[in-house]
Protein backbone atom coordinates (compact mmCIF):
# COMPACT_ATOMS: atom_id res chain seq x y z
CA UNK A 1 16.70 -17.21 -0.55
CA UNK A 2 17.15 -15.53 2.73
CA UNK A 3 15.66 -12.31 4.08
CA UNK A 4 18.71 -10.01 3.44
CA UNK A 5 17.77 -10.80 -0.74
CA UNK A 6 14.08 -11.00 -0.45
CA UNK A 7 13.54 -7.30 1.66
CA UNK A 8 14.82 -5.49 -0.74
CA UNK A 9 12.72 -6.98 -3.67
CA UNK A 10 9.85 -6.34 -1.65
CA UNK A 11 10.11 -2.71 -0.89
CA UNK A 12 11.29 -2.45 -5.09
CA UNK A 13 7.94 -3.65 -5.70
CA UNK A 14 5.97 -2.07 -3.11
CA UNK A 15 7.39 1.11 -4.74
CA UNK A 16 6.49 0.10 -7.95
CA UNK A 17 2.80 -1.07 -7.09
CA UNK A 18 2.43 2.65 -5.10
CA UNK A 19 3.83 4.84 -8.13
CA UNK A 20 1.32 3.29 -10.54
CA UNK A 21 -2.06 5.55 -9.32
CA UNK A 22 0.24 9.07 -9.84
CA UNK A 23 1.96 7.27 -13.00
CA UNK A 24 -1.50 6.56 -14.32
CA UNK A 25 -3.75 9.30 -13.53
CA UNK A 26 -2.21 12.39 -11.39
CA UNK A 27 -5.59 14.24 -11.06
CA UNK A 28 -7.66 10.79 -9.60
CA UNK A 29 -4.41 10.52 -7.08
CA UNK A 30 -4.50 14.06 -6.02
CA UNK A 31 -8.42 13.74 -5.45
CA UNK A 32 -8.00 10.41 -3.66
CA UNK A 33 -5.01 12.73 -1.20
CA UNK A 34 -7.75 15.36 -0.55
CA UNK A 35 -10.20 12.74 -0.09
CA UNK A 36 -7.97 11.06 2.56
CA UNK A 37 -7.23 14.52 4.21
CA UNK A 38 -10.40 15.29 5.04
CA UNK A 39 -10.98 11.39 6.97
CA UNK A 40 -11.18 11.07 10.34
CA UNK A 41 -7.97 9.58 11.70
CA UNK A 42 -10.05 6.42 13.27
CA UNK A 43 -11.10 5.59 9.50
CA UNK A 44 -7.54 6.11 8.42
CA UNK A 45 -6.46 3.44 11.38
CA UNK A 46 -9.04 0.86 9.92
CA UNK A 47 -7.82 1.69 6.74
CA UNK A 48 -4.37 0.83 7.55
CA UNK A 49 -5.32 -2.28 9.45
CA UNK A 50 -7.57 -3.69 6.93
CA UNK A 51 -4.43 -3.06 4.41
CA UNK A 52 -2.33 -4.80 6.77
CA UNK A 53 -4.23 -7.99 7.61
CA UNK A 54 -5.06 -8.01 3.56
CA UNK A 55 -1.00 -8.13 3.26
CA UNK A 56 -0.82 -10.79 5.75
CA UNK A 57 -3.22 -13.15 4.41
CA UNK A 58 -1.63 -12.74 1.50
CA UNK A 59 1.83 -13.64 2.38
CA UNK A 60 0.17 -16.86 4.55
CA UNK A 61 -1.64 -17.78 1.26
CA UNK A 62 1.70 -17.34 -0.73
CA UNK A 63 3.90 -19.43 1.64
């Protein structure tokens, strides 16, 4: 498999995986959005990076 067919099955499921929480339970997701409105932006940046690295060690783990 080469990139070109493996990008686009990633961002499918990384759609999937992100519709789940509204899918699921709409009021816990809207709490969660006020929750993460009110956050300083330096906690959203760890936030992000922590999600990142998590991501990466993933994909090192998986290939």
């Amino acid at each position: 498999m080469d990139f070109w067919q493996v990008l686009p099955v990633a961002i499918a499921l990384v759609f999937i995986i992100e519709g789940l929480i509204p899918f699921m339970s709409p009021n816990r997701w809207r709490n969660m959005l006020a929750i993460a409105g009110e956050m300083d932006d330096r906690v959203i940046r760890n936030i992000g990076l922590g999600s990142m690295l998590l991501g990466l060690a993933l994909l090192y783990w998986v290939n």
